[in-house]
N, C-alpha and C. Protein backbone atom coordinates (compact mmCIF):
# COMPACT_ATOMS: atom_id res chain seq x y z
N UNK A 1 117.49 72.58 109.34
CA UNK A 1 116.41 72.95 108.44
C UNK A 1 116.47 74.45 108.17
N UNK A 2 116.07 74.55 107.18
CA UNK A 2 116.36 76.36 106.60
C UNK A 2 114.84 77.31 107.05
N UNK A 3 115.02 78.25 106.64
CA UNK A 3 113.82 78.89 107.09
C UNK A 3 112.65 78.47 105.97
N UNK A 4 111.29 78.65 106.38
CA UNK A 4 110.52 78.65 105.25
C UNK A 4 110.16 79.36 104.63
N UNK A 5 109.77 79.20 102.87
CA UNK A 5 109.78 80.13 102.40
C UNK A 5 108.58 81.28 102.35
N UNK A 6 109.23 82.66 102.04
CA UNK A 6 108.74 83.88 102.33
C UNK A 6 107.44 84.32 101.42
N UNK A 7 106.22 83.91 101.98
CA UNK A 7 105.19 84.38 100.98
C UNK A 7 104.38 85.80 101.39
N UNK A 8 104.50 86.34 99.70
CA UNK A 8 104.42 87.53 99.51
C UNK A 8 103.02 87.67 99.23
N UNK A 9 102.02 88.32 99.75
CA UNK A 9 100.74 88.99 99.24
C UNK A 9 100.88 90.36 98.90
N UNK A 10 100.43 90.51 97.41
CA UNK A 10 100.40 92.06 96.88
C UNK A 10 98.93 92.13 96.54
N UNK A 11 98.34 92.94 96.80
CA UNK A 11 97.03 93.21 96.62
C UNK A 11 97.24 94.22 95.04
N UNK A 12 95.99 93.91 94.50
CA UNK A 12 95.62 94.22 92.85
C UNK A 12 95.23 95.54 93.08
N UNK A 13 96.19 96.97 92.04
CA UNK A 13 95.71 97.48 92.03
C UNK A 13 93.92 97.84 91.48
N UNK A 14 93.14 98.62 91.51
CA UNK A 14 91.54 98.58 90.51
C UNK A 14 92.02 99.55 90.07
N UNK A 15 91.27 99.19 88.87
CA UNK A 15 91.82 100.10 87.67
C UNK A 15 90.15 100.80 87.19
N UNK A 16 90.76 101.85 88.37
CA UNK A 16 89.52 103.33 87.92
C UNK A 16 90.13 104.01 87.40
N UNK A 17 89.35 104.43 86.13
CA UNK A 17 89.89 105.71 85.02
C UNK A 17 88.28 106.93 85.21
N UNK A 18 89.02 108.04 85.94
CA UNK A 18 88.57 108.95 86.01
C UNK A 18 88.72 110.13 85.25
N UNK A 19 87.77 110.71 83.98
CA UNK A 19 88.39 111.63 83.65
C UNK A 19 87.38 113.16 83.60
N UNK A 20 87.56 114.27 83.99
CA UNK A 20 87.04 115.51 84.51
C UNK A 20 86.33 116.07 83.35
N UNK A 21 84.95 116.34 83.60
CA UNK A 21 84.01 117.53 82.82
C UNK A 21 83.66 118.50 83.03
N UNK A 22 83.97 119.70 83.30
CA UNK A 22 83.67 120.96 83.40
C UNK A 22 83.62 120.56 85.19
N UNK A 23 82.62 120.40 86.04
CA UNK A 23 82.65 120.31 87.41
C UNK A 23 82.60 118.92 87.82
N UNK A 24 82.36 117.82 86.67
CA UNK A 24 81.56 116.77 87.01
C UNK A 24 82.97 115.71 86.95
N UNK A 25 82.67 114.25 86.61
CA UNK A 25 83.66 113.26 86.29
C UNK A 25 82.83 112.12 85.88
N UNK A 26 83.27 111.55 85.06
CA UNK A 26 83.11 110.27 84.53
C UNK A 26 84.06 109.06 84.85
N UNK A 27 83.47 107.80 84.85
CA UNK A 27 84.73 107.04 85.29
C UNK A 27 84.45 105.63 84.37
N UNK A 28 85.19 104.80 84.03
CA UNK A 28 85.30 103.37 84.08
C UNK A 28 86.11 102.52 84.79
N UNK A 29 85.71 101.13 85.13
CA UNK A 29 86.10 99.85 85.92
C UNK A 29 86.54 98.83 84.96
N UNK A 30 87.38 98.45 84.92
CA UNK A 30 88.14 97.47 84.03
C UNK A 30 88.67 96.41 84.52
N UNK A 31 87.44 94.82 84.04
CA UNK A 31 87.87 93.36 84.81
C UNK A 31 89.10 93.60 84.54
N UNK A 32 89.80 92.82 85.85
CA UNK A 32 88.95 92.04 86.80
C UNK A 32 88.60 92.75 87.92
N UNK A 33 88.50 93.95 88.30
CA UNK A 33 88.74 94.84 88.83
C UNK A 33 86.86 95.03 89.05
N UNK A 34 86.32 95.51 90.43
CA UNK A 34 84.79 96.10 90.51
C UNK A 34 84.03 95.50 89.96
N UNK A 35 84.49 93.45 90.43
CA UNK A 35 83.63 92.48 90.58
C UNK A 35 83.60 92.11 89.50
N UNK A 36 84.78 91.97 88.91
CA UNK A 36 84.71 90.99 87.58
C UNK A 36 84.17 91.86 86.21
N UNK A 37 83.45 92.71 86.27
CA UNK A 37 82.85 93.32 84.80
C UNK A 37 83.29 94.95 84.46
N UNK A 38 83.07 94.99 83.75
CA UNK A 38 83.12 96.39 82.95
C UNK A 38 82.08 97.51 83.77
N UNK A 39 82.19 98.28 84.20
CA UNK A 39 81.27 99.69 84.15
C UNK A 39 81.51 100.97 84.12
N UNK A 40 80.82 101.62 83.51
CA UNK A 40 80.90 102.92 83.39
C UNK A 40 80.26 103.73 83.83
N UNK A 41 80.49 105.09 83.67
CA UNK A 41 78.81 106.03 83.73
C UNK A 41 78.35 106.23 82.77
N UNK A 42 77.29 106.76 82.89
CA UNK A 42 76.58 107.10 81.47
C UNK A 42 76.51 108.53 80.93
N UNK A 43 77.25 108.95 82.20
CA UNK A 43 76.66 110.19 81.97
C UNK A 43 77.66 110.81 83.00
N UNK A 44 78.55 112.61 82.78
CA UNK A 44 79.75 113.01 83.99
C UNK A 44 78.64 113.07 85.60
N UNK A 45 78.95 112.81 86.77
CA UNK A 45 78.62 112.75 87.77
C UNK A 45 78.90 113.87 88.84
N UNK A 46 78.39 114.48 89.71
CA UNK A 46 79.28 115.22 90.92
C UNK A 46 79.86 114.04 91.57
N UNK A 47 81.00 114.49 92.12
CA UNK A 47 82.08 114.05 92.87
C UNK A 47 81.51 113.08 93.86
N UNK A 48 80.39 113.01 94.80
CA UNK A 48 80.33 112.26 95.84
C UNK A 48 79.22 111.59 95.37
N UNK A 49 78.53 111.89 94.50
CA UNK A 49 77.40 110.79 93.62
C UNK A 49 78.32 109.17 92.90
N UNK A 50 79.15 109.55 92.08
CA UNK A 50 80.17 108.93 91.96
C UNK A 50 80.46 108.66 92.66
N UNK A 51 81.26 108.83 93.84
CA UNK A 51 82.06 107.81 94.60
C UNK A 51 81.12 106.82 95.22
N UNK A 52 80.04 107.40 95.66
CA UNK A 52 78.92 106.37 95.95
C UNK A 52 78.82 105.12 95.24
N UNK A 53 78.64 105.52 94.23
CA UNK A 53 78.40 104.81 93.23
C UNK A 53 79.50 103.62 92.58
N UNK A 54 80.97 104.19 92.77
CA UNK A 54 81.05 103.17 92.76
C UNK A 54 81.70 102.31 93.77
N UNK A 55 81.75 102.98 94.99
CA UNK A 55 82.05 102.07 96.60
C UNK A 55 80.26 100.94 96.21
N UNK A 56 79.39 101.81 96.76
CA UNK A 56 78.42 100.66 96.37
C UNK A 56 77.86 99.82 95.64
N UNK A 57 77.88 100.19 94.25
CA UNK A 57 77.59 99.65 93.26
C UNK A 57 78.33 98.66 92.53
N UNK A 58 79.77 99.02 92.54
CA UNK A 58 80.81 98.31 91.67
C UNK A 58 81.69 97.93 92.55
N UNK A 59 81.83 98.06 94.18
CA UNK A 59 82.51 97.53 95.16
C UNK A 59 84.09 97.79 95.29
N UNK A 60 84.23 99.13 94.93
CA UNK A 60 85.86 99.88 94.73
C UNK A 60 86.12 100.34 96.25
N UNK A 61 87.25 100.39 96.30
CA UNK A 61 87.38 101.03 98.05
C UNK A 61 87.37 102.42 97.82
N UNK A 62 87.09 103.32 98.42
CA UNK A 62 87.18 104.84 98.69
C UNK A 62 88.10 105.60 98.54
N UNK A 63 89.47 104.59 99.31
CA UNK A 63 90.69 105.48 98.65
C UNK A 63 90.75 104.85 97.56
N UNK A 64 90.72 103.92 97.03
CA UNK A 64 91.20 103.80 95.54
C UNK A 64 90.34 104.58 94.70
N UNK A 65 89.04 105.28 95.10
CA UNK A 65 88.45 106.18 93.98
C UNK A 65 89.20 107.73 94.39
N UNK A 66 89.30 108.13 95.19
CA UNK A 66 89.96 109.06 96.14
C UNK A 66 91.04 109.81 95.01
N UNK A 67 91.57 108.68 95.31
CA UNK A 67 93.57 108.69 94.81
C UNK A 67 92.77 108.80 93.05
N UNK A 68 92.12 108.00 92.31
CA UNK A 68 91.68 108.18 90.94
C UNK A 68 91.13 109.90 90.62
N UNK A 69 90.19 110.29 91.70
CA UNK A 69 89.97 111.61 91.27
C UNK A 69 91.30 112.77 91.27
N UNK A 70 91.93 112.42 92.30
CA UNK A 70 93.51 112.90 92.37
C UNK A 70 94.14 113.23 91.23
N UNK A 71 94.39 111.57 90.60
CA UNK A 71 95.45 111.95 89.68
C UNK A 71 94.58 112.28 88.53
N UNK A 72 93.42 112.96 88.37
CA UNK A 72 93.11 113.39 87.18
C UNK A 72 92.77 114.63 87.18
N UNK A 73 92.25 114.97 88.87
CA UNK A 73 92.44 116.89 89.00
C UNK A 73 92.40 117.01 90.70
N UNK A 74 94.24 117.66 91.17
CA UNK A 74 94.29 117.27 92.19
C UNK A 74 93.26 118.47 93.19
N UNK A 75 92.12 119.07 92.39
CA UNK A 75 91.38 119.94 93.63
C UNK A 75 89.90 119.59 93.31
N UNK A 76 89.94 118.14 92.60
CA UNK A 76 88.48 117.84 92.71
C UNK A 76 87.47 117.94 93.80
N UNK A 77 88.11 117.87 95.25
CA UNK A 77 87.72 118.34 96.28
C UNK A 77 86.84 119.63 96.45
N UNK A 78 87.64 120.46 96.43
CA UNK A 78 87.27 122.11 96.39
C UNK A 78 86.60 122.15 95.22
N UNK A 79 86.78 121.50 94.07
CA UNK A 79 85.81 122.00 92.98
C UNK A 79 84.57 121.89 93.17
N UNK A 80 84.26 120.30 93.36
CA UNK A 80 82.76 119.88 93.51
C UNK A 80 82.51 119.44 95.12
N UNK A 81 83.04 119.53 96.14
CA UNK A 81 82.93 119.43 97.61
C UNK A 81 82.32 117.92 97.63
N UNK A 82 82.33 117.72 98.56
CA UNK A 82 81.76 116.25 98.95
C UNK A 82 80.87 116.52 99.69
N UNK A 83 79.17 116.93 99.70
CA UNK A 83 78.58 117.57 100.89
C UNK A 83 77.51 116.88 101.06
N UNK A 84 77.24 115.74 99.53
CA UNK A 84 76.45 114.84 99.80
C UNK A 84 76.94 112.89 100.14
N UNK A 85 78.44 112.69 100.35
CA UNK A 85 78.81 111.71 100.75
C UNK A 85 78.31 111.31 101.98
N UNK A 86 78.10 110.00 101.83
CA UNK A 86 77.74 109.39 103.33
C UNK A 86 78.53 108.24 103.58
N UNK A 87 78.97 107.81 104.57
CA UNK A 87 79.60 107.07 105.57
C UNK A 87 79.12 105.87 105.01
């Protein structure tokens, strides 16, 4: 008998589009991605209001918003600090 075959799990990237306002960021969620629907902001956000927002709200993991603020300004960190994130 041969071996059985090799099943592969790749997990979906989420498709957060983050893009930078003066200190702030705006983002959208694009099904199927942050529970099936569309969301946005309404309005640019500080850095850890946003991420809140959408770990809790729209159910994104942390690094995947993380890595999104990254590739759109890699010192979003130092710009707007994270001083109101919580655990």
């Amino acid at each position: 008998m041969g071996a059985p075959p090799l099943i592969v799990l790749r997990k979906q990237p989420v498709a957060i589009n983050v893009k930078r306002v003066g200190n702030l960021f705006a983002a959208t969620v694009t099904p199927p991605h942050g529970r099936g629907s569309f969301w946005s902001t309404s309005e640019p956000l500080e850095a850890w209001v946003l991420i809140q927002k959408l770990r809790d709200e729209v159910g994104c993991h942390t690094t995947d918003i993380t890595d999104a603020l990254y590739d759109e300004d890699p010192f979003w960190s130092n710009r707007s600090g994270t001083a109101g994130l919580k655990d």
